[in-house]
N, C-alpha and C. Protein backbone atom coordinates (compact mmCIF):
# COMPACT_ATOMS: atom_id res chain seq x y z
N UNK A 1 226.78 69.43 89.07
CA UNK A 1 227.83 69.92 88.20
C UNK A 1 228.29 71.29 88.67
N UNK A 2 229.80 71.46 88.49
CA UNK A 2 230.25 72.88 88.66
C UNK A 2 230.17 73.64 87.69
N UNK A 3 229.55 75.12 88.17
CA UNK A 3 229.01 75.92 87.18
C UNK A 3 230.15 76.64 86.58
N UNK A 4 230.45 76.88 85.01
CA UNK A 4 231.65 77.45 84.63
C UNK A 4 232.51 76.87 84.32
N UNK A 5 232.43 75.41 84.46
CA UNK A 5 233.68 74.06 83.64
C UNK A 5 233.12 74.04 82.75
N UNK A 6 231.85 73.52 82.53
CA UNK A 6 231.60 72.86 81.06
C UNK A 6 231.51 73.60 80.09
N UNK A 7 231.68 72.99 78.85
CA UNK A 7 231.36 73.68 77.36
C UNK A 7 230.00 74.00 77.46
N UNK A 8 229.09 74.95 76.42
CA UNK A 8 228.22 75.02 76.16
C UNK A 8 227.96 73.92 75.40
N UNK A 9 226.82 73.29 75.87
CA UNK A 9 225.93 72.11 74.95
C UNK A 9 224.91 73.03 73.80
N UNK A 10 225.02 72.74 72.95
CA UNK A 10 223.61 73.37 72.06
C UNK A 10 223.35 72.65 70.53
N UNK A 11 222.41 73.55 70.12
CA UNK A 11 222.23 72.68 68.36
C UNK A 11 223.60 73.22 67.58
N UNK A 12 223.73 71.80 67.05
CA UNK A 12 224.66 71.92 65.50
C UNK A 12 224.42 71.27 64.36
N UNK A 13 224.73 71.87 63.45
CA UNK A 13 224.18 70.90 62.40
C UNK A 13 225.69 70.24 61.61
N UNK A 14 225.83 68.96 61.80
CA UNK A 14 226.94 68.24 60.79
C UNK A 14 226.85 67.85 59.53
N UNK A 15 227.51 68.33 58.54
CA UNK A 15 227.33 68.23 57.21
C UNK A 15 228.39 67.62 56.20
N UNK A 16 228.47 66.49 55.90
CA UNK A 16 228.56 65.45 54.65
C UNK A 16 228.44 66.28 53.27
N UNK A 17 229.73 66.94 52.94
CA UNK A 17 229.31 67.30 51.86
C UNK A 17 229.28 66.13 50.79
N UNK A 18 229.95 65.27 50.91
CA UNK A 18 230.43 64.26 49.57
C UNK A 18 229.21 63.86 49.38
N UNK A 19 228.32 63.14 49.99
CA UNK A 19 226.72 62.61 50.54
C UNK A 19 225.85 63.64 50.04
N UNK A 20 225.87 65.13 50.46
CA UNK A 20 225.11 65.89 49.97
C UNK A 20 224.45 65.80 51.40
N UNK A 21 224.58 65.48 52.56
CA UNK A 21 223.63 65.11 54.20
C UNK A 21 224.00 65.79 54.78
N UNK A 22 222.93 66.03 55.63
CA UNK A 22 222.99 67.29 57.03
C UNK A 22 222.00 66.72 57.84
N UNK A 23 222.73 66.51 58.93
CA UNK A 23 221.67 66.21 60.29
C UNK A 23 222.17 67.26 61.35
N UNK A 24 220.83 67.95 62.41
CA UNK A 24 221.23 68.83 63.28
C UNK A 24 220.69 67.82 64.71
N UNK A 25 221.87 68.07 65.69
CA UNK A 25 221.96 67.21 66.67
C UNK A 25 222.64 68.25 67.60
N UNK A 26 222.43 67.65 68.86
CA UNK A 26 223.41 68.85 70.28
C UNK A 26 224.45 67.97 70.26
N UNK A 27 225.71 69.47 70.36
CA UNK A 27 227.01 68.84 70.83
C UNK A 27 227.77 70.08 71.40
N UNK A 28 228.92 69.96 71.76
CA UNK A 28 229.55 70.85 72.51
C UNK A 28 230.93 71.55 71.47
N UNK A 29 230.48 70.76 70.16
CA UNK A 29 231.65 71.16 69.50
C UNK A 29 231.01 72.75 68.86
N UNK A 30 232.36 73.39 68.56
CA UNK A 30 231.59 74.94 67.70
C UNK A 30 232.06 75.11 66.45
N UNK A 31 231.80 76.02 65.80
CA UNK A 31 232.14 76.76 64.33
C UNK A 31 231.89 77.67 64.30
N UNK A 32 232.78 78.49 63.50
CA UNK A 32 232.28 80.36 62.93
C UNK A 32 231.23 79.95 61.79
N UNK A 33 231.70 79.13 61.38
CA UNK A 33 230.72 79.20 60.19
C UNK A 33 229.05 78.69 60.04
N UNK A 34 228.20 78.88 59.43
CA UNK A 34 226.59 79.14 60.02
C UNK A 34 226.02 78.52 58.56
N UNK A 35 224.46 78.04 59.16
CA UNK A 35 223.92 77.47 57.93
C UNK A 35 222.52 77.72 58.91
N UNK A 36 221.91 78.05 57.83
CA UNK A 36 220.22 78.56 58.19
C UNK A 36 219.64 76.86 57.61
N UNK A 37 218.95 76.67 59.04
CA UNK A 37 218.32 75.12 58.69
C UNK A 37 216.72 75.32 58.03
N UNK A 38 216.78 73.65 58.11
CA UNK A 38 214.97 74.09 57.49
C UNK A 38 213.45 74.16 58.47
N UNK A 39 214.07 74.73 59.73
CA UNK A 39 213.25 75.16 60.74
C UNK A 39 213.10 77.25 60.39
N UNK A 40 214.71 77.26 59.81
CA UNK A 40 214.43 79.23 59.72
C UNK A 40 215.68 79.27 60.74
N UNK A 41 215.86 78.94 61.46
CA UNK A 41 217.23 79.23 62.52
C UNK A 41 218.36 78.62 62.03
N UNK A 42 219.08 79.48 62.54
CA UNK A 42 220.50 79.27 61.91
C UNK A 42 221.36 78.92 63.11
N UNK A 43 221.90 77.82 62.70
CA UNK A 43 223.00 77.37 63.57
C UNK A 43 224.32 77.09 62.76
N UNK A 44 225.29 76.97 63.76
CA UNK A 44 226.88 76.32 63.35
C UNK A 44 226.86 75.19 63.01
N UNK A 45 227.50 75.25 61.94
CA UNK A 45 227.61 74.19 60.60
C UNK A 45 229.25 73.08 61.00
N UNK A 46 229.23 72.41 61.08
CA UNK A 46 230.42 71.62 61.47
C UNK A 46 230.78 70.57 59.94
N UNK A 47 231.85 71.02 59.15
CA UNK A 47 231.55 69.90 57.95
C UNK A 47 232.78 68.96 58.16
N UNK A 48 232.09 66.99 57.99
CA UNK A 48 232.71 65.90 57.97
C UNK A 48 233.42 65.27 57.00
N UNK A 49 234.30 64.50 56.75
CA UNK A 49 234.71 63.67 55.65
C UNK A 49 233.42 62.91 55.16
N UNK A 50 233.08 62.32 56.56
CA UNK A 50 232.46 60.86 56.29
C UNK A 50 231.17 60.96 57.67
N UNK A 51 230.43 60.09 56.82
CA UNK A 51 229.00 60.50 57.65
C UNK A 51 228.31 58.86 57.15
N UNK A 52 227.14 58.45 58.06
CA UNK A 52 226.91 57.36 58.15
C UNK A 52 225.88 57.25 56.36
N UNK A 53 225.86 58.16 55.70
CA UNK A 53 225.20 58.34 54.43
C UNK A 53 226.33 58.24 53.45
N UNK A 54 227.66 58.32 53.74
CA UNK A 54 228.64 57.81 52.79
C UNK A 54 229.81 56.90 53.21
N UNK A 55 229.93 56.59 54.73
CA UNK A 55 230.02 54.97 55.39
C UNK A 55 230.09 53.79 54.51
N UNK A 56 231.02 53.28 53.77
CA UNK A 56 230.91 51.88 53.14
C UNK A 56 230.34 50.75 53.82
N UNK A 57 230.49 50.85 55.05
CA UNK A 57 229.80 49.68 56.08
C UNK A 57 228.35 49.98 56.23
N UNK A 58 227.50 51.87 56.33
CA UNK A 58 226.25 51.70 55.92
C UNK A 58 225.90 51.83 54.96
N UNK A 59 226.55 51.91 53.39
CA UNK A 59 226.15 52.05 52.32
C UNK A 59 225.83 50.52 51.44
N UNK A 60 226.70 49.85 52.05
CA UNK A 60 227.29 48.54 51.62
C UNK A 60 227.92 48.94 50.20
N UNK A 61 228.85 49.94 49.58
CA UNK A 61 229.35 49.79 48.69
C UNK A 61 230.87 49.91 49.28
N UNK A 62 231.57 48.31 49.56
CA UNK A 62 232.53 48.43 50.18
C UNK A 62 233.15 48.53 48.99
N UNK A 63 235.04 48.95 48.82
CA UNK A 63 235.73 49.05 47.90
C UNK A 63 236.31 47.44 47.67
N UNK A 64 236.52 47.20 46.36
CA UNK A 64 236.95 46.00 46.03
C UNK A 64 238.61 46.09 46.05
N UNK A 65 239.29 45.03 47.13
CA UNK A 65 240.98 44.84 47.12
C UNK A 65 241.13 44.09 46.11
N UNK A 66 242.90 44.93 45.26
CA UNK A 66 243.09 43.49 44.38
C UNK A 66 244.20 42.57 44.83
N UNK A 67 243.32 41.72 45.44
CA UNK A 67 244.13 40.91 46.17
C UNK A 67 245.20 39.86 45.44
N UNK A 68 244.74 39.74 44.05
CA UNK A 68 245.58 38.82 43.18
C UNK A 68 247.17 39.73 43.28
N UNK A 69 246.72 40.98 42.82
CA UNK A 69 248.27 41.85 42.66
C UNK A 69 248.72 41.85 44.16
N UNK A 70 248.39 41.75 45.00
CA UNK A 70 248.83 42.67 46.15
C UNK A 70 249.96 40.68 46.49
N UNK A 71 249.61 39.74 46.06
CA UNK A 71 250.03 38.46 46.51
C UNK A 71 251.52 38.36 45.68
N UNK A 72 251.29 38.74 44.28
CA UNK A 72 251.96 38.97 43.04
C UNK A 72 253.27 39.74 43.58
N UNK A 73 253.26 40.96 44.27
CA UNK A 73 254.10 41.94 44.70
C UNK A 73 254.49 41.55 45.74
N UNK A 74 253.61 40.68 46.52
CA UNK A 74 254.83 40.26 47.82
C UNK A 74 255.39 39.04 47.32
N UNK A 75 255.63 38.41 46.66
CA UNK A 75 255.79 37.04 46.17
C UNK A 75 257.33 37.27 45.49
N UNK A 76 257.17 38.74 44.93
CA UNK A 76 258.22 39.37 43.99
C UNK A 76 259.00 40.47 44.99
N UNK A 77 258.89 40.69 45.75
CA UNK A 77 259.44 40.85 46.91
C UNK A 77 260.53 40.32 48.05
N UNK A 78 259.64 39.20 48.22
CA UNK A 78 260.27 38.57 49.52
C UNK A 78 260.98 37.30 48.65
N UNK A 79 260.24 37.29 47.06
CA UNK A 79 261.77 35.48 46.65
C UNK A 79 260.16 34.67 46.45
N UNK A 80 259.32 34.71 46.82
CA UNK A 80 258.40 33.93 46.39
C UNK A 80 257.72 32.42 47.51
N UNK A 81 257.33 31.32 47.22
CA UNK A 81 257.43 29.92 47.76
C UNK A 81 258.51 29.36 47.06
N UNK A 82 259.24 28.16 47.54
CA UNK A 82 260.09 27.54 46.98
C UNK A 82 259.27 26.30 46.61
């Protein structure tokens, strides 16, 4: 590798607020902003929408479509079946 291209790699910690989750993992992304982990060191805090702790696909609480209305409104839309 050429020295002086790459980002710095180091610890970050990503944080889920909706979840209430924080996992610290290396990445190259940064932040000003800081969170003292539960080692005592403080690293850059990166905060997510969505994290695999509030994921409907790993939570399994997928949202329910209402598919009756959504048929209803195109039906009333487009003229219907004849």
């Amino acid at each position: 590798m050429k020295p002086g291209i790459h980002p710095a790699y180091g610890p970050v910690v990503f944080r889920d607020k909706a979840a209430d989750y924080a996992f610290l993992t290396r990445s190259t992304a940064t932040s000003d902003k800081t969170v003292t982990w539960e080692d005592g060191n403080t690293y850059p805090v990166i905060d997510v929408e969505i994290s695999s702790a509030s994921h409907p696909f790993h939570t399994g609480t997928a949202r329910v479509l209402d598919t009756a209305g959504r048929v209803e409104r195109f039906e009333r839309r487009y003229g219907g079946t004849q």
